[in-house]
PDB file of N, CA and C in Angstrom:
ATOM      1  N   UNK A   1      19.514  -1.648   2.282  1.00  0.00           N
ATOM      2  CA  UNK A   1      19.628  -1.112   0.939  1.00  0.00           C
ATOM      3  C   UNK A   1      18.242  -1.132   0.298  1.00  0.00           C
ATOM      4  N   UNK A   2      17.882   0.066  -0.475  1.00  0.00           N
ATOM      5  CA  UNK A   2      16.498   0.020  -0.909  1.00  0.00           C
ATOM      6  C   UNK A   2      16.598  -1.378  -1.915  1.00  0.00           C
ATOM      7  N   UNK A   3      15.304  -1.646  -1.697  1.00  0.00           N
ATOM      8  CA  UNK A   3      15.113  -2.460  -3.488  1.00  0.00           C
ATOM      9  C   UNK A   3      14.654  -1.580  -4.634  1.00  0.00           C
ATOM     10  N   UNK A   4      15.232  -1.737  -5.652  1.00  0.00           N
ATOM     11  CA  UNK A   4      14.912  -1.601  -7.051  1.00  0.00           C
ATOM     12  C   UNK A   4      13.542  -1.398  -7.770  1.00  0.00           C
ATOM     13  N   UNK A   5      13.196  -0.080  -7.685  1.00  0.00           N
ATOM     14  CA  UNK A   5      11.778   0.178  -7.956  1.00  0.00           C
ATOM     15  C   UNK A   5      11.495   0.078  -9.429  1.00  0.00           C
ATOM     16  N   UNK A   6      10.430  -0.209 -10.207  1.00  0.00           N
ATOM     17  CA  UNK A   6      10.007  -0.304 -11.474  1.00  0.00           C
ATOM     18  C   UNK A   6       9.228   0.800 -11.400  1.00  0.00           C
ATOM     19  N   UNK A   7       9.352   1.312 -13.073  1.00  0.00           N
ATOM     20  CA  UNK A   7       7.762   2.564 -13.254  1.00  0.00           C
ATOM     21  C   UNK A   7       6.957   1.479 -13.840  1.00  0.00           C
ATOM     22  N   UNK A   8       5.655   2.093 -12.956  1.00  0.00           N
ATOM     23  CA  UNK A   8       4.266   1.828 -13.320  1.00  0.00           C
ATOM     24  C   UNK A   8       3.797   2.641 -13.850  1.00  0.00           C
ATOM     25  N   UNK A   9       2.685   2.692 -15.219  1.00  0.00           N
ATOM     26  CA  UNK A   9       1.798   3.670 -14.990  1.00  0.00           C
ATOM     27  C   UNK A   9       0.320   2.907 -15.299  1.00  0.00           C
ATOM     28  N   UNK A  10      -0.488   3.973 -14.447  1.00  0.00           N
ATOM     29  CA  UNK A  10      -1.590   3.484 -14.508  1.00  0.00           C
ATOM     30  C   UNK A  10      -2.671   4.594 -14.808  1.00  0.00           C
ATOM     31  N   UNK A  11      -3.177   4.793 -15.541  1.00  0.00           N
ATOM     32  CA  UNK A  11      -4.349   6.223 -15.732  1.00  0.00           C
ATOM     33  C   UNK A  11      -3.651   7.054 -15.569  1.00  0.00           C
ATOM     34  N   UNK A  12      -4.078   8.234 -14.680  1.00  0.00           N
ATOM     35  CA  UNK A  12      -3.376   9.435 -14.930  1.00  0.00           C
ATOM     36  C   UNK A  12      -2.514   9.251 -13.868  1.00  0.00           C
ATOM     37  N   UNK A  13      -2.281   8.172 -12.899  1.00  0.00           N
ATOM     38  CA  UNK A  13      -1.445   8.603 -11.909  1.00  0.00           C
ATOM     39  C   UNK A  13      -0.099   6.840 -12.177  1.00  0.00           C
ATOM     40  N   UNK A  14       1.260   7.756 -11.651  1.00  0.00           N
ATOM     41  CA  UNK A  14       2.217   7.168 -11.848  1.00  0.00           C
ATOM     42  C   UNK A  14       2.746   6.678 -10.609  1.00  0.00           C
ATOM     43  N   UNK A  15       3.102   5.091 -10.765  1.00  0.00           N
ATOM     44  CA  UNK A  15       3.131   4.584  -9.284  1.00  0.00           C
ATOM     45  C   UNK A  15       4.852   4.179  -9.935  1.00  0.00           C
ATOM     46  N   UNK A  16       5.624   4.114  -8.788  1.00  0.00           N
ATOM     47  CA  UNK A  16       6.980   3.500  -8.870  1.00  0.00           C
ATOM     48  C   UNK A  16       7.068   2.143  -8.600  1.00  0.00           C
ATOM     49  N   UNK A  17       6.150   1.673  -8.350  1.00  0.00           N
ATOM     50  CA  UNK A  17       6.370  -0.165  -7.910  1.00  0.00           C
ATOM     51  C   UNK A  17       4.414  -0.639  -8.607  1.00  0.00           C
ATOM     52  N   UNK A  18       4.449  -1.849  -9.587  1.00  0.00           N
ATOM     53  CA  UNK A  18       3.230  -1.850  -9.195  1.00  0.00           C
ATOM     54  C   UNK A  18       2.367  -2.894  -8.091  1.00  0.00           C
ATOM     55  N   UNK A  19       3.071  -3.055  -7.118  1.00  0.00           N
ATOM     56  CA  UNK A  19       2.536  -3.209  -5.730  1.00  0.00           C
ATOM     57  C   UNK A  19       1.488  -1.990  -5.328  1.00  0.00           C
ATOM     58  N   UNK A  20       1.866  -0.637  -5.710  1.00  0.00           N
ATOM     59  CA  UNK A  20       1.325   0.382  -4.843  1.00  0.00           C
ATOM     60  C   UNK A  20      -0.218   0.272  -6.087  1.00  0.00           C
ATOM     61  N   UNK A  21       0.615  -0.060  -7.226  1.00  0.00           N
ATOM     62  CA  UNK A  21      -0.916   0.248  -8.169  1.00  0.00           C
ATOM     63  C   UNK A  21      -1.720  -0.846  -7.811  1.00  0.00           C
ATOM     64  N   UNK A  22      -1.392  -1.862  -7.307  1.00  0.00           N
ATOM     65  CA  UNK A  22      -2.491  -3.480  -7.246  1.00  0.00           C
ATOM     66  C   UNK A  22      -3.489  -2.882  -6.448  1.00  0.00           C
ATOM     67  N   UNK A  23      -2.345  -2.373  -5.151  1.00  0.00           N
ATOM     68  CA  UNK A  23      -3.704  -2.112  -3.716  1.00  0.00           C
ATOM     69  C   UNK A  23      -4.111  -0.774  -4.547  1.00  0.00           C
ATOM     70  N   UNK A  24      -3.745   0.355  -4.611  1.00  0.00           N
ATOM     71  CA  UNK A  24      -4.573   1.489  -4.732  1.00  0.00           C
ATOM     72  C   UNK A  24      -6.154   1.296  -5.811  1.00  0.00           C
ATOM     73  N   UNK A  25      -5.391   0.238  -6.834  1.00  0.00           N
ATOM     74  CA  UNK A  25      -6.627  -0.196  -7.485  1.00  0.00           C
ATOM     75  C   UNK A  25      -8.009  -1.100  -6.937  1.00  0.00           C
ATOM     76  N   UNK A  26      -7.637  -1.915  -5.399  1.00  0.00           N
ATOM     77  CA  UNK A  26      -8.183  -2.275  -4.415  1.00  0.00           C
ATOM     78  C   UNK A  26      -8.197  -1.532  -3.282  1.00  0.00           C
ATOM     79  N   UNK A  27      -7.929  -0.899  -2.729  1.00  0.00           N
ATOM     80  CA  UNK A  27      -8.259  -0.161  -1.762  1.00  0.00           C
ATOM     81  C   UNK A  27      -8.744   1.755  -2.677  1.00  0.00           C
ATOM     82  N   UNK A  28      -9.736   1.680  -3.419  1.00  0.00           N
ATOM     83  CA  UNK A  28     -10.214   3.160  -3.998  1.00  0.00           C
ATOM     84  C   UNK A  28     -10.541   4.220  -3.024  1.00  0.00           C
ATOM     85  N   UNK A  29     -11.003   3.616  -1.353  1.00  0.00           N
ATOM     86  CA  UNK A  29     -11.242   4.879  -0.388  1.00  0.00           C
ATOM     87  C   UNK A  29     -10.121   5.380  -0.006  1.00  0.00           C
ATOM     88  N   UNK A  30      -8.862   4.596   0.172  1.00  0.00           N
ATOM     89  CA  UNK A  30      -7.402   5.423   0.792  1.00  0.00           C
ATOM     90  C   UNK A  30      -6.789   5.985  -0.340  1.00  0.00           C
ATOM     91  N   UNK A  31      -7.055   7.196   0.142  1.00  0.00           N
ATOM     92  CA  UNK A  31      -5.699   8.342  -0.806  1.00  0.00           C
ATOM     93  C   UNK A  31      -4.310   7.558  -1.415  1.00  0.00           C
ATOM     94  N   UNK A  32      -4.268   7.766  -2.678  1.00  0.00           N
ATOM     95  CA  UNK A  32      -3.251   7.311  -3.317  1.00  0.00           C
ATOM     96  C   UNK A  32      -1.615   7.564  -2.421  1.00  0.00           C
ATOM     97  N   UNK A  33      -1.327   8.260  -1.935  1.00  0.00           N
ATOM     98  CA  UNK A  33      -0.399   8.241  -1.082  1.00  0.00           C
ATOM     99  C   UNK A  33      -0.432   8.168  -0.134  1.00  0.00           C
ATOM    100  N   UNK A  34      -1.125   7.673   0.693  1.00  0.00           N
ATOM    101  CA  UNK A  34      -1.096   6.700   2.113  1.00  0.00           C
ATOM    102  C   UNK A  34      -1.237   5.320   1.494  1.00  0.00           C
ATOM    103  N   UNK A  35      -1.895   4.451   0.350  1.00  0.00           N
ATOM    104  CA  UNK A  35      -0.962   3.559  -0.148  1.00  0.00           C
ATOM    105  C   UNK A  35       0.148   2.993  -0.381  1.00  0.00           C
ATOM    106  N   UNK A  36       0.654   4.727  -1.351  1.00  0.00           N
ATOM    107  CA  UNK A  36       1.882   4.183  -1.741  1.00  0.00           C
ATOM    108  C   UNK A  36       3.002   4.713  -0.070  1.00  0.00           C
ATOM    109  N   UNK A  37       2.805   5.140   0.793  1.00  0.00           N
ATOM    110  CA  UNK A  37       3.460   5.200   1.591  1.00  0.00           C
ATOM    111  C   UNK A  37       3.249   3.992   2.888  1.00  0.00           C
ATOM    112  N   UNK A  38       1.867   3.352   2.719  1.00  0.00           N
ATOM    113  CA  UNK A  38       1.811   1.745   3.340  1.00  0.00           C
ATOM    114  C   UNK A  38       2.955   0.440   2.833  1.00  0.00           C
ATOM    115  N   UNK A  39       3.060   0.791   1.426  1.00  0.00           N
ATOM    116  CA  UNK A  39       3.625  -0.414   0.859  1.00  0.00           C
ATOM    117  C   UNK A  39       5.570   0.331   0.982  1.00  0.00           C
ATOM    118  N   UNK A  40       5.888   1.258   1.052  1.00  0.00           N
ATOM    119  CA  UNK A  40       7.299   1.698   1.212  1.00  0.00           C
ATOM    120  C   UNK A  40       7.528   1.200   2.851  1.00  0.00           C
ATOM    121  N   UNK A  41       6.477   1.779   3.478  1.00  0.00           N
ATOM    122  CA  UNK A  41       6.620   1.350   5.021  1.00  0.00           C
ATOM    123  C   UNK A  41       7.205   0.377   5.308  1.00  0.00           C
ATOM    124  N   UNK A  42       6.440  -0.842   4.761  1.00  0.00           N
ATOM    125  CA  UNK A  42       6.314  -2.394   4.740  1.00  0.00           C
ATOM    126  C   UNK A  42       7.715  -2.813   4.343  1.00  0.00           C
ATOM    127  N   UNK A  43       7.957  -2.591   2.758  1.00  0.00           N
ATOM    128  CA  UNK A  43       9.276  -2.673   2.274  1.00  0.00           C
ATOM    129  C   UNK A  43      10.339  -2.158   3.658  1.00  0.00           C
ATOM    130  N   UNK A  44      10.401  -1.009   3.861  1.00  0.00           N
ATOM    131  CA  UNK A  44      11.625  -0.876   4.783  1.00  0.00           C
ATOM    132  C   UNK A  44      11.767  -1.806   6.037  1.00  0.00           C
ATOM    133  N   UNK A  45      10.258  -2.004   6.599  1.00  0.00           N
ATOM    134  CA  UNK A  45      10.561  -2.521   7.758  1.00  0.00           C
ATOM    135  C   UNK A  45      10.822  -4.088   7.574  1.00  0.00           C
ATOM    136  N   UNK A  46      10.769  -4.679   6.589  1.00  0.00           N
ATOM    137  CA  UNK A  46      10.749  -5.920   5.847  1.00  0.00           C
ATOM    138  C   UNK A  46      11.968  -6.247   5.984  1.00  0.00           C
ATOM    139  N   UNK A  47      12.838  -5.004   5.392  1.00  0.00           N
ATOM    140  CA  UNK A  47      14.575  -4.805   4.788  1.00  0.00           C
ATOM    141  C   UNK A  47      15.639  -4.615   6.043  1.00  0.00           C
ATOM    142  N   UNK A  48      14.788  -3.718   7.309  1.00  0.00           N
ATOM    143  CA  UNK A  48      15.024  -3.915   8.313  1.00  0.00           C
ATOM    144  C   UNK A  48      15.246  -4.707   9.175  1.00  0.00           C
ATOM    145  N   UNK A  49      13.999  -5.350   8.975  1.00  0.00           N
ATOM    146  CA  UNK A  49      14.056  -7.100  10.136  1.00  0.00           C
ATOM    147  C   UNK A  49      14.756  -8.360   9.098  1.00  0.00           C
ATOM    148  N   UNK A  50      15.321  -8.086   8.269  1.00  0.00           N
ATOM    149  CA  UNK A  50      16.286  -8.797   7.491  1.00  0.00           C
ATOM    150  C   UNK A  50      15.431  -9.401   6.607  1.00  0.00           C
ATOM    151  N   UNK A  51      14.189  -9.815   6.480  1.00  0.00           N
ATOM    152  CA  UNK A  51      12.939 -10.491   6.302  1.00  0.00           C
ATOM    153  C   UNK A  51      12.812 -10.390   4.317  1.00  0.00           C
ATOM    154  N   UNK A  52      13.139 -11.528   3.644  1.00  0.00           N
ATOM    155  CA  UNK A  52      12.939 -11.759   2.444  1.00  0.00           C
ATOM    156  C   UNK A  52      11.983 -10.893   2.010  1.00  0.00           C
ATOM    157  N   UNK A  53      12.022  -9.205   1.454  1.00  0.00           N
ATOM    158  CA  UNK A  53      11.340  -8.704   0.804  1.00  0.00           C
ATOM    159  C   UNK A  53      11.069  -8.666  -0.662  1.00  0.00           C
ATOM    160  N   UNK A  54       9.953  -9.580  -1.194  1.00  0.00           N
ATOM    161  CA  UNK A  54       9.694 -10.206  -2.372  1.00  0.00           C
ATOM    162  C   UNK A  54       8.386  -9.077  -2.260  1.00  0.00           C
ATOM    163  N   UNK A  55       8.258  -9.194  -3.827  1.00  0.00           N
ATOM    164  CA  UNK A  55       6.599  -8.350  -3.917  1.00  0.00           C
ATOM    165  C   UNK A  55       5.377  -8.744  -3.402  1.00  0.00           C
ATOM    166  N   UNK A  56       5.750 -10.010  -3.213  1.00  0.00           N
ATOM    167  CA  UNK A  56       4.256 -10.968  -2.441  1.00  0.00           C
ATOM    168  C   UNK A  56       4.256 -10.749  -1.071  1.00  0.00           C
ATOM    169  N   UNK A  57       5.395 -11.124   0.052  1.00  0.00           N
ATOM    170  CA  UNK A  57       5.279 -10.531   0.825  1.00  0.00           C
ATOM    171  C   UNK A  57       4.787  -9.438   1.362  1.00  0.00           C
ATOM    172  N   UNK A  58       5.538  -7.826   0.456  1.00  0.00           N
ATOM    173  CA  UNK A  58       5.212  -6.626   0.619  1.00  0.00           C
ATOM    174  C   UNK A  58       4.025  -6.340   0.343  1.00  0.00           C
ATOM    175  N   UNK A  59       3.248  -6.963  -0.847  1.00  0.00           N
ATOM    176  CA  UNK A  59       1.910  -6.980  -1.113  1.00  0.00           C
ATOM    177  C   UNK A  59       0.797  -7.293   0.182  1.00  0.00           C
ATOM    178  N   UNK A  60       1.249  -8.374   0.931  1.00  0.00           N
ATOM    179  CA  UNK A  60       0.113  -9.339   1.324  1.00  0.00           C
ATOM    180  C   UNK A  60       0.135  -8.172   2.909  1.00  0.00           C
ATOM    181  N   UNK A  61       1.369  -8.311   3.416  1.00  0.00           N
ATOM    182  CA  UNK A  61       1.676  -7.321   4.773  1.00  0.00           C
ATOM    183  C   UNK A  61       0.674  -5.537   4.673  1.00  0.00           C
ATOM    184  N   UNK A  62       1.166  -5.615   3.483  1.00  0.00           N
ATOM    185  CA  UNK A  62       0.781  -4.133   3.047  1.00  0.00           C
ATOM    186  C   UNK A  62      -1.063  -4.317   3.079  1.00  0.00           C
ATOM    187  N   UNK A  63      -1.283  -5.268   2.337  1.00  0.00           N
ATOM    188  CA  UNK A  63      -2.933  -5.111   2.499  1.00  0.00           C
ATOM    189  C   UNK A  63      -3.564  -5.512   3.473  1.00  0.00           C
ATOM    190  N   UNK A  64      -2.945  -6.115   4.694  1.00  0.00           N
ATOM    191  CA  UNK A  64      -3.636  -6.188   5.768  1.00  0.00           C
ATOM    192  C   UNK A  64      -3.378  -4.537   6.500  1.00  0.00           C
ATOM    193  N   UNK A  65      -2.201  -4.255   6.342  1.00  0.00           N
ATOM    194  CA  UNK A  65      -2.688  -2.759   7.231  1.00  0.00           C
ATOM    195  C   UNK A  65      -3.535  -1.852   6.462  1.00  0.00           C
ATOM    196  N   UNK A  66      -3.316  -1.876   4.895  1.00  0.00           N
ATOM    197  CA  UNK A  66      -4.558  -1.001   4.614  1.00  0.00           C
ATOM    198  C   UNK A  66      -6.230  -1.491   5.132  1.00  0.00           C
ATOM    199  N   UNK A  67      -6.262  -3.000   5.451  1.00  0.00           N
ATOM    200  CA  UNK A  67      -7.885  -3.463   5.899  1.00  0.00           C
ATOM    201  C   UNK A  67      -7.981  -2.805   6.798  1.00  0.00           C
ATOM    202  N   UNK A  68      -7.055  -2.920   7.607  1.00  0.00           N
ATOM    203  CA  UNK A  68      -6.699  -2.364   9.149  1.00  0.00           C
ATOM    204  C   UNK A  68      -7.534  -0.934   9.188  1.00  0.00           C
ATOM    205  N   UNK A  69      -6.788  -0.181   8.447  1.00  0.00           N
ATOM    206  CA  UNK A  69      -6.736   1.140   8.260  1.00  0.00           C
ATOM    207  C   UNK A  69      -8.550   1.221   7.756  1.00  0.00           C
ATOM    208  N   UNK A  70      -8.904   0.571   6.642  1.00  0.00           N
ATOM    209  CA  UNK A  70     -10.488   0.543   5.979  1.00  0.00           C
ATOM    210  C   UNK A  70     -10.659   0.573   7.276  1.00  0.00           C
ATOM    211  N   UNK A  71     -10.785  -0.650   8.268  1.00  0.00           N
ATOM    212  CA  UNK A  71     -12.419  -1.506   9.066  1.00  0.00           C
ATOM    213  C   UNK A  71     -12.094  -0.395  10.088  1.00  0.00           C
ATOM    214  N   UNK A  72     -10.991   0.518  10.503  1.00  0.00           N
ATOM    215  CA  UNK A  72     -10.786   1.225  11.721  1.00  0.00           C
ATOM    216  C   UNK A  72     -11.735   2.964  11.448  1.00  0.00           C
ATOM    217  N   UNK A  73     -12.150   2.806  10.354  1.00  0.00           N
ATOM    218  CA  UNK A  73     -12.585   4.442  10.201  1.00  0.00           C
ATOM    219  C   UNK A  73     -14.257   4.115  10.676  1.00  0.00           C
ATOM    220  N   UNK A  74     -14.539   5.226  11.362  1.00  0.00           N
ATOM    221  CA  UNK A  74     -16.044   5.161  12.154  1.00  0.00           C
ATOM    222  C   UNK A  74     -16.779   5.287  10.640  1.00  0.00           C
ATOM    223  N   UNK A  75     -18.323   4.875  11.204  1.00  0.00           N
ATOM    224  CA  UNK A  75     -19.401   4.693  10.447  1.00  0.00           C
ATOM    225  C   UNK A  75     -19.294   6.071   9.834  1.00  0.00           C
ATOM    226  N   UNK A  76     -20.421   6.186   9.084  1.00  0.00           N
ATOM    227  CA  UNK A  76     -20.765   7.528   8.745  1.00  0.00           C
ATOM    228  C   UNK A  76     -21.921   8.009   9.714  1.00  0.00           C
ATOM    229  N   UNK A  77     -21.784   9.320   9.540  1.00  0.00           N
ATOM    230  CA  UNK A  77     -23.365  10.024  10.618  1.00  0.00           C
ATOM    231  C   UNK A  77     -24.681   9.607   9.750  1.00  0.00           C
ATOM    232  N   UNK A  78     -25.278   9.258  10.737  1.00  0.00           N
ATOM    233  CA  UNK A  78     -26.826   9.743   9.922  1.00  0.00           C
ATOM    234  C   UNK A  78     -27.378  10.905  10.126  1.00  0.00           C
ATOM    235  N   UNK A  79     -27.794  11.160   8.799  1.00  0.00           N
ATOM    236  CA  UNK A  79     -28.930  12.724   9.059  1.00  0.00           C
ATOM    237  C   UNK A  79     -30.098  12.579  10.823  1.00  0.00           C
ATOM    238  N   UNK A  80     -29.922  13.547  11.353  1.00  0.00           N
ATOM    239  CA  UNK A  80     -30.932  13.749  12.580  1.00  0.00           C
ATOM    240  C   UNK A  80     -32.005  14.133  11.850  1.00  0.00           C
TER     241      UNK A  80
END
């Protein structure tokens, strides 16, 4: 069963949980919706494996795959 989402708002953009606003406000290089679709991920598979889905949990799970996701993107090029 889903959990019970709250509105957030934050600037111009509107988050449904503010889990998705904590990280998006910490993670500024990942697109606002691969955030908020990291932290739904998390939630389901949380709700799935029966696994006490609290916001701290979903929070803490959720920001290791977004690091994941940061430290995995290649360098940038340098000018030749």
């Amino acid at each position: 069963m889903p959990a019970l989402a709250i509105r957030f708002t934050g600037g111009t953009t509107t988050f449904h949980d503010p889990v998705s606003a904590r990280l998006a406000a910490e993670f500024l290089t990942v697109p606002l919706g691969t955030v908020a679709r990291c932290v739904a991920d998390v939630r389901a598979c949380a709700e799935h494996l029966r696994v006490d889905a609290t916001p701290e949990v979903i929070e803490r799970v959720a920001r290791e795959h977004l690091l994941a996701l940061v430290n995995s993107a290649p360098p940038p090029r340098s000018p030749r």
